[in-house]
PDB file of N, CA and C in Angstrom:
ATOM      1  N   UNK A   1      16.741   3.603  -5.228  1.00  0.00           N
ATOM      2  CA  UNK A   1      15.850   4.462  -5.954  1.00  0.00           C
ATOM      3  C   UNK A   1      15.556   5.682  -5.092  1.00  0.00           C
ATOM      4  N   UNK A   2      15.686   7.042  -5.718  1.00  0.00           N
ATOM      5  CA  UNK A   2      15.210   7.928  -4.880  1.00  0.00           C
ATOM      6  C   UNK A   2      14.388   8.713  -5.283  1.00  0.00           C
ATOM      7  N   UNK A   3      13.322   9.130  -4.337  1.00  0.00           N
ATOM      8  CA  UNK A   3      12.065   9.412  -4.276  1.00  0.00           C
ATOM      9  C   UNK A   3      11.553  10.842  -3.944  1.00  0.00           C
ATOM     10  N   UNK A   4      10.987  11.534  -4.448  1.00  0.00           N
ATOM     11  CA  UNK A   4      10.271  13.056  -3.600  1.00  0.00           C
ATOM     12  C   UNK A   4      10.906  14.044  -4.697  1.00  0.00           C
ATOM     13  N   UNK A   5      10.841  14.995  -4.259  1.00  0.00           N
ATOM     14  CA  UNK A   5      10.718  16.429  -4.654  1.00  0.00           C
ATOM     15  C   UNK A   5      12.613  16.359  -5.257  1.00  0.00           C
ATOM     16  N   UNK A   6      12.835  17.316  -6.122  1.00  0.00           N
ATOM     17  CA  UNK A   6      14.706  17.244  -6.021  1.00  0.00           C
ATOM     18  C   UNK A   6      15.031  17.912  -4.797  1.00  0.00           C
ATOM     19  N   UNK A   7      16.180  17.479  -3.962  1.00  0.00           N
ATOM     20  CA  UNK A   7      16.973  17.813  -2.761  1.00  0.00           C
ATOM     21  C   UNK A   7      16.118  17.328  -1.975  1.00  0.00           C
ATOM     22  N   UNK A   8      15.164  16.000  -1.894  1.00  0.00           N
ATOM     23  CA  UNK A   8      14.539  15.854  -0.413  1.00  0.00           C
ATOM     24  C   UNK A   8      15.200  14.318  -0.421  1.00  0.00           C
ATOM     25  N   UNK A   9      16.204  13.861  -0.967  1.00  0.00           N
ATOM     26  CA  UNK A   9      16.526  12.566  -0.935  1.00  0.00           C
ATOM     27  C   UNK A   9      16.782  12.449   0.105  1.00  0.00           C
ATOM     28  N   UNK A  10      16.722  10.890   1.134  1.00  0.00           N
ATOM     29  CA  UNK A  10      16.992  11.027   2.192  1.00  0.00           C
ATOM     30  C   UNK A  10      17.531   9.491   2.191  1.00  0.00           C
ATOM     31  N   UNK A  11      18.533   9.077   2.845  1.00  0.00           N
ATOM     32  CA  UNK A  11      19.280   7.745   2.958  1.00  0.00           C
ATOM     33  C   UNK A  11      18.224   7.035   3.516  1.00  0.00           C
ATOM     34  N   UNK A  12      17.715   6.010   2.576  1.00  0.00           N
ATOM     35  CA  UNK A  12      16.786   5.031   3.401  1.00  0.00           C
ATOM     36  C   UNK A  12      16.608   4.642   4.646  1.00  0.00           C
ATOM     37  N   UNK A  13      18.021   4.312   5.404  1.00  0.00           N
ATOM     38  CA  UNK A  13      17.712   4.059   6.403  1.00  0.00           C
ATOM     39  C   UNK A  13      17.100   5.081   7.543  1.00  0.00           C
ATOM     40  N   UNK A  14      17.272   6.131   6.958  1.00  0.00           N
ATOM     41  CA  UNK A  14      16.810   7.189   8.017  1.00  0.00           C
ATOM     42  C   UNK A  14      14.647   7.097   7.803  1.00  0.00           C
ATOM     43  N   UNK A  15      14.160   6.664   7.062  1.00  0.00           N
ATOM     44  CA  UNK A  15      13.129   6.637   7.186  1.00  0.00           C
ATOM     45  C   UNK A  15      12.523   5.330   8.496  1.00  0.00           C
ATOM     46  N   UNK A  16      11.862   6.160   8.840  1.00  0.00           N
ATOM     47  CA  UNK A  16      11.525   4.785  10.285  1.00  0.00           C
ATOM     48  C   UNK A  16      10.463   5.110  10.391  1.00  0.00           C
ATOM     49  N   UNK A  17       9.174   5.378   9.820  1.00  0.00           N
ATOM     50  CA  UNK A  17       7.781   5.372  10.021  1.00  0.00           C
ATOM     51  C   UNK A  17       6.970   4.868   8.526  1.00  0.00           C
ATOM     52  N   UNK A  18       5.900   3.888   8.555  1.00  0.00           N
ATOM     53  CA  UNK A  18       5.724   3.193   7.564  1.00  0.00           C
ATOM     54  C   UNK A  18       4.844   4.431   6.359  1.00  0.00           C
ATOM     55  N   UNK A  19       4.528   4.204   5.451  1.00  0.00           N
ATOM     56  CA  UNK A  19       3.861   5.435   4.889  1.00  0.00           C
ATOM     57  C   UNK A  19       2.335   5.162   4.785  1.00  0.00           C
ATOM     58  N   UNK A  20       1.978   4.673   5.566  1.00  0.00           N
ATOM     59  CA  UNK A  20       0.155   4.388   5.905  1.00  0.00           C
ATOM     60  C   UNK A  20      -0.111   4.598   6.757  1.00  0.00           C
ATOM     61  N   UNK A  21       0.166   3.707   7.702  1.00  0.00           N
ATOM     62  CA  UNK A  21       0.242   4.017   9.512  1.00  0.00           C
ATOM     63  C   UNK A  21       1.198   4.776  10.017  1.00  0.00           C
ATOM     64  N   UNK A  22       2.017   4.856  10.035  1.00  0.00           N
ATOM     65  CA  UNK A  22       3.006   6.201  10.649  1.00  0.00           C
ATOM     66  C   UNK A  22       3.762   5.052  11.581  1.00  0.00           C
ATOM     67  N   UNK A  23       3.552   3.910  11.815  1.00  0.00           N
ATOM     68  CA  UNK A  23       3.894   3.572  12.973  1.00  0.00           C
ATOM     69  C   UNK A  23       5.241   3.214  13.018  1.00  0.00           C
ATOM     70  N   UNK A  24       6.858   3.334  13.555  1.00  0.00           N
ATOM     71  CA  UNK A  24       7.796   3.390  13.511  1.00  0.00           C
ATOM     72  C   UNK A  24       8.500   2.236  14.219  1.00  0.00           C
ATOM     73  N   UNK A  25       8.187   1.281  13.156  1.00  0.00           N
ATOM     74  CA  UNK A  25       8.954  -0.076  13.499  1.00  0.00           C
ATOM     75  C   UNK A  25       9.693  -0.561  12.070  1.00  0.00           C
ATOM     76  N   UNK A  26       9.899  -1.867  12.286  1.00  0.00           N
ATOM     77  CA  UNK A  26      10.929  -2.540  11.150  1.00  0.00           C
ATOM     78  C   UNK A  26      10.328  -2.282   9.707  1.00  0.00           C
ATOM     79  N   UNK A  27      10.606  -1.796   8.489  1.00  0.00           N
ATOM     80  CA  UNK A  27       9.795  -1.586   7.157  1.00  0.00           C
ATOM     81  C   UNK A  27      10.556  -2.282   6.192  1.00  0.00           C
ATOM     82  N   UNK A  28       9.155  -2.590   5.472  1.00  0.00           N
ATOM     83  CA  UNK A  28       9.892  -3.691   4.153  1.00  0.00           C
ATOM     84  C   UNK A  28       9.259  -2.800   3.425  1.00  0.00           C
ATOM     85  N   UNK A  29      10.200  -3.027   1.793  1.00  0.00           N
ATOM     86  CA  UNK A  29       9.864  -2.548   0.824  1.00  0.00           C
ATOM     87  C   UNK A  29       9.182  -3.491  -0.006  1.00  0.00           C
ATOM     88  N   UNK A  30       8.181  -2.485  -1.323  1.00  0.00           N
ATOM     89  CA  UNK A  30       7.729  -3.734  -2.241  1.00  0.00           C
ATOM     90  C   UNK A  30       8.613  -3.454  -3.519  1.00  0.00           C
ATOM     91  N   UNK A  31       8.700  -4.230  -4.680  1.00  0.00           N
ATOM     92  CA  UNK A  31       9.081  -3.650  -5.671  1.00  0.00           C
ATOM     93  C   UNK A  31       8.346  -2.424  -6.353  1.00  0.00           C
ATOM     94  N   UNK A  32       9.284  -1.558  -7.093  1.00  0.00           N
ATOM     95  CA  UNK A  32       8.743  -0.669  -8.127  1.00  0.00           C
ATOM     96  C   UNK A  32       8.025   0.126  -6.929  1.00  0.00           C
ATOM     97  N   UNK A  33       8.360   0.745  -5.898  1.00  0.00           N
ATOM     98  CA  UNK A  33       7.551   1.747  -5.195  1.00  0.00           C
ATOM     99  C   UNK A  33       8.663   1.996  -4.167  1.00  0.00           C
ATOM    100  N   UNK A  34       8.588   3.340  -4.167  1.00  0.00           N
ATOM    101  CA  UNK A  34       9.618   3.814  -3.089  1.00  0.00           C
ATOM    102  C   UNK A  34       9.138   4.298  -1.620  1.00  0.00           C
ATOM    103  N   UNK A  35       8.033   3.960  -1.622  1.00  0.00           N
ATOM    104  CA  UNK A  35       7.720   4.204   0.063  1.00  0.00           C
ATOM    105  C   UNK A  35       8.085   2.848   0.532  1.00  0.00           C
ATOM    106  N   UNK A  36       7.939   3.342   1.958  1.00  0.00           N
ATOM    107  CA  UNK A  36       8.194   1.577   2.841  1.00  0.00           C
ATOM    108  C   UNK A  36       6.740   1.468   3.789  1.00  0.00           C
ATOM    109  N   UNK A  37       6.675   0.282   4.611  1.00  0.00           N
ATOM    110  CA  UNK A  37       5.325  -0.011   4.659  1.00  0.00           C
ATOM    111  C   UNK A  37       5.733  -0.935   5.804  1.00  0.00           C
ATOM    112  N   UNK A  38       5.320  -1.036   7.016  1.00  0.00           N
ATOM    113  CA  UNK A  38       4.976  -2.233   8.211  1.00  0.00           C
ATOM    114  C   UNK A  38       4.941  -3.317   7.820  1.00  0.00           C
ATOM    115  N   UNK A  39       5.056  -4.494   8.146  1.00  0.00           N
ATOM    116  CA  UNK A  39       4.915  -5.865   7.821  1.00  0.00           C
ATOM    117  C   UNK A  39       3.406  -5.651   7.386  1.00  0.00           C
ATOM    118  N   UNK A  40       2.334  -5.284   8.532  1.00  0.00           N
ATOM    119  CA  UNK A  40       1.050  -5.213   8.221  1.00  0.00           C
ATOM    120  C   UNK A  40       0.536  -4.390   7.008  1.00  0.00           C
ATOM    121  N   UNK A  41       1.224  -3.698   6.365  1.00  0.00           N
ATOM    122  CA  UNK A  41       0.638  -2.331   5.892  1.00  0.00           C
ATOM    123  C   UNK A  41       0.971  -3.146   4.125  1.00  0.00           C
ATOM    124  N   UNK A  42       2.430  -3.371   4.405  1.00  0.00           N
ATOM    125  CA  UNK A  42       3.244  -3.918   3.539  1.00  0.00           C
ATOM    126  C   UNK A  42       2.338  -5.089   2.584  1.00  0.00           C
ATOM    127  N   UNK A  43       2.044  -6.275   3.545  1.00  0.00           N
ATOM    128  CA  UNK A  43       1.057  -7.493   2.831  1.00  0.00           C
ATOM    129  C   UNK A  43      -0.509  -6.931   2.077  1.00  0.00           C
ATOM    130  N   UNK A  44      -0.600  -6.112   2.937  1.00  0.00           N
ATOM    131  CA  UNK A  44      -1.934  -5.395   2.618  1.00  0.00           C
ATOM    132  C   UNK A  44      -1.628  -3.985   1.062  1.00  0.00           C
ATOM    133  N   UNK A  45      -0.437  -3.776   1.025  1.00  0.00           N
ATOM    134  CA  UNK A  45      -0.458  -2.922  -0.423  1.00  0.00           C
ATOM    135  C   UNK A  45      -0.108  -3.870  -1.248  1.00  0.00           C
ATOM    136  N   UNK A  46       0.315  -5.144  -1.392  1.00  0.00           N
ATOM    137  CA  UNK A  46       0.910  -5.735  -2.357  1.00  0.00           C
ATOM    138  C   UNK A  46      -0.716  -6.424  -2.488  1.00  0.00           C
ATOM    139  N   UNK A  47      -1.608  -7.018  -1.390  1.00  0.00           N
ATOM    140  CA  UNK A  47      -3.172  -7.572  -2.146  1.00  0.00           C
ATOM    141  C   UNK A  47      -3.704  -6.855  -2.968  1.00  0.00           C
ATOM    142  N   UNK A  48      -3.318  -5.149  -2.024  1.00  0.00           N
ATOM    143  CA  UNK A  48      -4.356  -4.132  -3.050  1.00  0.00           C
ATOM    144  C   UNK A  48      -3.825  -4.536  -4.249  1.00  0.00           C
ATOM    145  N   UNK A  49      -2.336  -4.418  -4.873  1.00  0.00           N
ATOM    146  CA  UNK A  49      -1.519  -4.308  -6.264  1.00  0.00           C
ATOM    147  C   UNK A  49      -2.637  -5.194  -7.086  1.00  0.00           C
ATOM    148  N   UNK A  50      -2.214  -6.895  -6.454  1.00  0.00           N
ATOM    149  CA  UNK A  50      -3.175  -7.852  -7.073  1.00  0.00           C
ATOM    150  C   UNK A  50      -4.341  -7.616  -7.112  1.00  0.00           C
ATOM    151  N   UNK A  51      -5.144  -7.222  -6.492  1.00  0.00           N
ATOM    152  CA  UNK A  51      -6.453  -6.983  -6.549  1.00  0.00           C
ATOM    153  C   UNK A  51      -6.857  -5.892  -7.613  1.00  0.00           C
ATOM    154  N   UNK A  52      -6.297  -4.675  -7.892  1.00  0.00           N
ATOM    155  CA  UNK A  52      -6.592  -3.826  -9.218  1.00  0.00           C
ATOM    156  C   UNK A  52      -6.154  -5.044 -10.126  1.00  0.00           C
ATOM    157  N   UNK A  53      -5.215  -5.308 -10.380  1.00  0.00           N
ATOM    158  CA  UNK A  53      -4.914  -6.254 -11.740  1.00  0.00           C
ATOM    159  C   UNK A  53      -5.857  -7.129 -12.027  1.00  0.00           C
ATOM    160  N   UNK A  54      -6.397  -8.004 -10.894  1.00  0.00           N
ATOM    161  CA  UNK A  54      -7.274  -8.878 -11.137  1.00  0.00           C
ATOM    162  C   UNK A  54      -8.748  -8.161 -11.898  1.00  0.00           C
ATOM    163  N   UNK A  55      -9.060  -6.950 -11.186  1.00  0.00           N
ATOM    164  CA  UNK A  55     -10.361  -6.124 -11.383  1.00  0.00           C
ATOM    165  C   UNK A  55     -10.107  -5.826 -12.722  1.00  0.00           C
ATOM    166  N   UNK A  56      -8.826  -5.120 -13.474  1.00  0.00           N
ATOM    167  CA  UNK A  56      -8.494  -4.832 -14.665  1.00  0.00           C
ATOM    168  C   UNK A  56      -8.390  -6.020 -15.548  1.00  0.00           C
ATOM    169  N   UNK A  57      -7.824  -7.143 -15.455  1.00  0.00           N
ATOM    170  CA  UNK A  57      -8.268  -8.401 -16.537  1.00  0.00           C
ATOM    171  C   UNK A  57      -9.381  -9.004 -16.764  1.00  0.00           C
ATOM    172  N   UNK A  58     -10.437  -8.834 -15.210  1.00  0.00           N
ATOM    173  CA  UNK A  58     -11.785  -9.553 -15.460  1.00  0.00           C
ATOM    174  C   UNK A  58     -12.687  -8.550 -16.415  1.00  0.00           C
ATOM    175  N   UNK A  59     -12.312  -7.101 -15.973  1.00  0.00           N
ATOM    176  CA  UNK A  59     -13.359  -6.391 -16.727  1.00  0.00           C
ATOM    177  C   UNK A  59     -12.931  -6.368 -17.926  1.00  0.00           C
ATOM    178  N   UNK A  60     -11.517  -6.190 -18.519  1.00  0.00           N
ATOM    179  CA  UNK A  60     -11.431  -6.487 -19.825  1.00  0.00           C
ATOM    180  C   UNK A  60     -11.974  -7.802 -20.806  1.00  0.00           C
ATOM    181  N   UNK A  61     -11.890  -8.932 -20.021  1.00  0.00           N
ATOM    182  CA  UNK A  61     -12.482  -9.985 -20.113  1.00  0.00           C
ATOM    183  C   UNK A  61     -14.168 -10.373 -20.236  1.00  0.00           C
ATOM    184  N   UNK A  62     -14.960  -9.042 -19.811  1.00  0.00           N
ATOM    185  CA  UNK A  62     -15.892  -9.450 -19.869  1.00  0.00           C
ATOM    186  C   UNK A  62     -16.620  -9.792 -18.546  1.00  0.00           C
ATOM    187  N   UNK A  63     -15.961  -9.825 -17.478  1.00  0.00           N
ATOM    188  CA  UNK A  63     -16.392 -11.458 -16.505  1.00  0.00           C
ATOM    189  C   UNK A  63     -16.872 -10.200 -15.141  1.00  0.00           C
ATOM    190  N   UNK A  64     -17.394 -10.994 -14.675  1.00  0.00           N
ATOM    191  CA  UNK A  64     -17.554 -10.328 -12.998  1.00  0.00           C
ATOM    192  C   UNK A  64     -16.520 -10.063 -12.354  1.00  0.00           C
ATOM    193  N   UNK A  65     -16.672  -9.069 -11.967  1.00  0.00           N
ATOM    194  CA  UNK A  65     -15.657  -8.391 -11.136  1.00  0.00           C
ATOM    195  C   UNK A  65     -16.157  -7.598  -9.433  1.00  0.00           C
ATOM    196  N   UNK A  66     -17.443  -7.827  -9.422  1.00  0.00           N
ATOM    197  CA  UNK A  66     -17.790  -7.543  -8.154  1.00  0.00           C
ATOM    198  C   UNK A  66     -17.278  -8.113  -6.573  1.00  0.00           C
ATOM    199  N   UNK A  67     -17.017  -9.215  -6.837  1.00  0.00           N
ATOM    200  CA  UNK A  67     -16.297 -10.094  -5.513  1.00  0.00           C
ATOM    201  C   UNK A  67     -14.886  -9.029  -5.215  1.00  0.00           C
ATOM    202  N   UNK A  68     -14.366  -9.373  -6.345  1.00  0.00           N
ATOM    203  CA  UNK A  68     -13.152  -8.633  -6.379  1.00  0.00           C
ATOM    204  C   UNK A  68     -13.292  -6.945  -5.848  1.00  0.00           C
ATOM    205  N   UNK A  69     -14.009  -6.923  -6.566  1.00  0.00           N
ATOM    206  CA  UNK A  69     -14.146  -4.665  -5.714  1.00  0.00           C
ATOM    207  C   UNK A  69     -14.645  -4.801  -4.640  1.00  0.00           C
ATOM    208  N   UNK A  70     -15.606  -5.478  -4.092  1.00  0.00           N
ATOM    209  CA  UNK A  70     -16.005  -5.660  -2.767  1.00  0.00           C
ATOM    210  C   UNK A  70     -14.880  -6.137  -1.769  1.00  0.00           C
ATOM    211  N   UNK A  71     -13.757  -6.847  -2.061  1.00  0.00           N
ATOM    212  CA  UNK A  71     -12.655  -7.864  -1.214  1.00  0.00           C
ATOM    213  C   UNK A  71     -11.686  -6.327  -1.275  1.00  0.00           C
ATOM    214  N   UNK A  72     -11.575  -5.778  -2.033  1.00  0.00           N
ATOM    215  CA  UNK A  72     -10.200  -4.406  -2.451  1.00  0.00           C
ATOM    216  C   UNK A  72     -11.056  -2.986  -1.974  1.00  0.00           C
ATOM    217  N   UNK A  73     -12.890  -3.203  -1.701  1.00  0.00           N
ATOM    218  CA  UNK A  73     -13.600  -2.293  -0.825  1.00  0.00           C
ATOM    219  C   UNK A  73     -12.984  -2.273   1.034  1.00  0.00           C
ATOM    220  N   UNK A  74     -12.608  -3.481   0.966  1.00  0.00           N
ATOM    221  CA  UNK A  74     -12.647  -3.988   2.796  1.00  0.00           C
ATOM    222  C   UNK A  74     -11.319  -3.633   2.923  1.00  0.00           C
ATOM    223  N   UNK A  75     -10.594  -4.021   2.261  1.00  0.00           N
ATOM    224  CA  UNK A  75      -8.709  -4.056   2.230  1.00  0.00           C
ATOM    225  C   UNK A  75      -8.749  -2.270   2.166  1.00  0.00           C
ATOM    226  N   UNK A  76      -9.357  -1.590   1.089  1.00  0.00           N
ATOM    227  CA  UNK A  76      -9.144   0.180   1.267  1.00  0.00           C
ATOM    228  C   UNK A  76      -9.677   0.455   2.818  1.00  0.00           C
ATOM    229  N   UNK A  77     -10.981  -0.008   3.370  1.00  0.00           N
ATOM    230  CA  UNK A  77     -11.092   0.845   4.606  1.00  0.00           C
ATOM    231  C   UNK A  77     -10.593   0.261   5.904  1.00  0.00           C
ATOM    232  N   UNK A  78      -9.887  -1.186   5.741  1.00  0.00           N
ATOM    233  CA  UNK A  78      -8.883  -1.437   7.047  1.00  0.00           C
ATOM    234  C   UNK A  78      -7.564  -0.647   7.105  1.00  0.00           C
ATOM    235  N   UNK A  79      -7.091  -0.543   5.523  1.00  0.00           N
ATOM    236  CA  UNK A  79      -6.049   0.192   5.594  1.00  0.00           C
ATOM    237  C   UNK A  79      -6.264   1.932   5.786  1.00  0.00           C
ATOM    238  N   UNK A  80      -7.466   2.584   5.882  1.00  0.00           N
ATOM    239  CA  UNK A  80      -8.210   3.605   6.441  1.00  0.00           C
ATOM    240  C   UNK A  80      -8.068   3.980   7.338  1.00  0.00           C
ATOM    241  N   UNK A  81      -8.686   2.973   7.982  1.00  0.00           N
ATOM    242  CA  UNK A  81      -9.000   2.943   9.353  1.00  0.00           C
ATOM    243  C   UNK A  81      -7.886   2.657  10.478  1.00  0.00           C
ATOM    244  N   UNK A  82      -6.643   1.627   9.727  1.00  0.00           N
ATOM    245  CA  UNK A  82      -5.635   1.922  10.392  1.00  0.00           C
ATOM    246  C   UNK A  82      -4.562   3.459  10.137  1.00  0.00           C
ATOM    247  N   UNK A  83      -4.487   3.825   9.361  1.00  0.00           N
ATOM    248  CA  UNK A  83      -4.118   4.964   9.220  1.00  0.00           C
ATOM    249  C   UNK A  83      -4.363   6.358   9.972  1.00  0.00           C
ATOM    250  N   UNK A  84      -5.822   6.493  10.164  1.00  0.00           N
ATOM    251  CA  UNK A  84      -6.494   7.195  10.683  1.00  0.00           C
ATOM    252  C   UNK A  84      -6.743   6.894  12.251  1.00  0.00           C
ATOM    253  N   UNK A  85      -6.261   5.572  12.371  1.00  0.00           N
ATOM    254  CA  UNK A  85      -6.094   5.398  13.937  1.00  0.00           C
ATOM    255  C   UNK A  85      -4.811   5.829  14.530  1.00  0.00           C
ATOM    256  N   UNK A  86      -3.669   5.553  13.485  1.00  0.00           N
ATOM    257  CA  UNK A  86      -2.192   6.023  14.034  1.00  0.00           C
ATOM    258  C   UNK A  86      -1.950   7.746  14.179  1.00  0.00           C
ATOM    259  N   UNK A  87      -2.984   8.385  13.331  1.00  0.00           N
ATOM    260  CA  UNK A  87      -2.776   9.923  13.582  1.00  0.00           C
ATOM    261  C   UNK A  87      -3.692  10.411  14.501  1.00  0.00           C
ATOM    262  N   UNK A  88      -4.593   9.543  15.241  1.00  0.00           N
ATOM    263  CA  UNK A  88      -5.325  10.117  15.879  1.00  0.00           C
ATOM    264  C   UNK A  88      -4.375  10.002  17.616  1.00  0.00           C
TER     265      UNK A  88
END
């Protein structure tokens, strides 16, 4: 799948920095998304994924959904805070 602007395609393997942290080690992909992501960065965008879905069926449902925005509150500012630690 290729990703960005037209003419910025770039052979996957040449990407070597994750797209959260910057940090330039081994990257896994998730499905249906064309950035790549750290092992760490990686587990942590696929909770966020689940975690909107979950927030989006309970509130359609009716049901509480506060646990849930509070758990996908902590998961947004670790993944913040690591981000903002790798550019500093």
């Amino acid at each position: 799948m290729l990703c960005g602007p037209k003419g910025s395609e770039q052979n996957s393997n040449s990407m070597v920095q994750c797209s959260v942290c910057g940090r330039g080690t081994e990257l896994e992909e998730l499905p249906g998304r064309c950035e790549k992501y750290c092992l760490e960065c990686s587990a942590d965008m696929a909770t966020s994924i689940l975690l909107i879905t979950e927030i989006d069926v309970a509130t359609l449902a009716g049901q509480e959904a506060e646990g849930l925005v509070a758990e996908f509150e902590r998961l947004s500012n670790r993944m913040l805070d690591r981000a903002q630690s790798a550019g500093a």
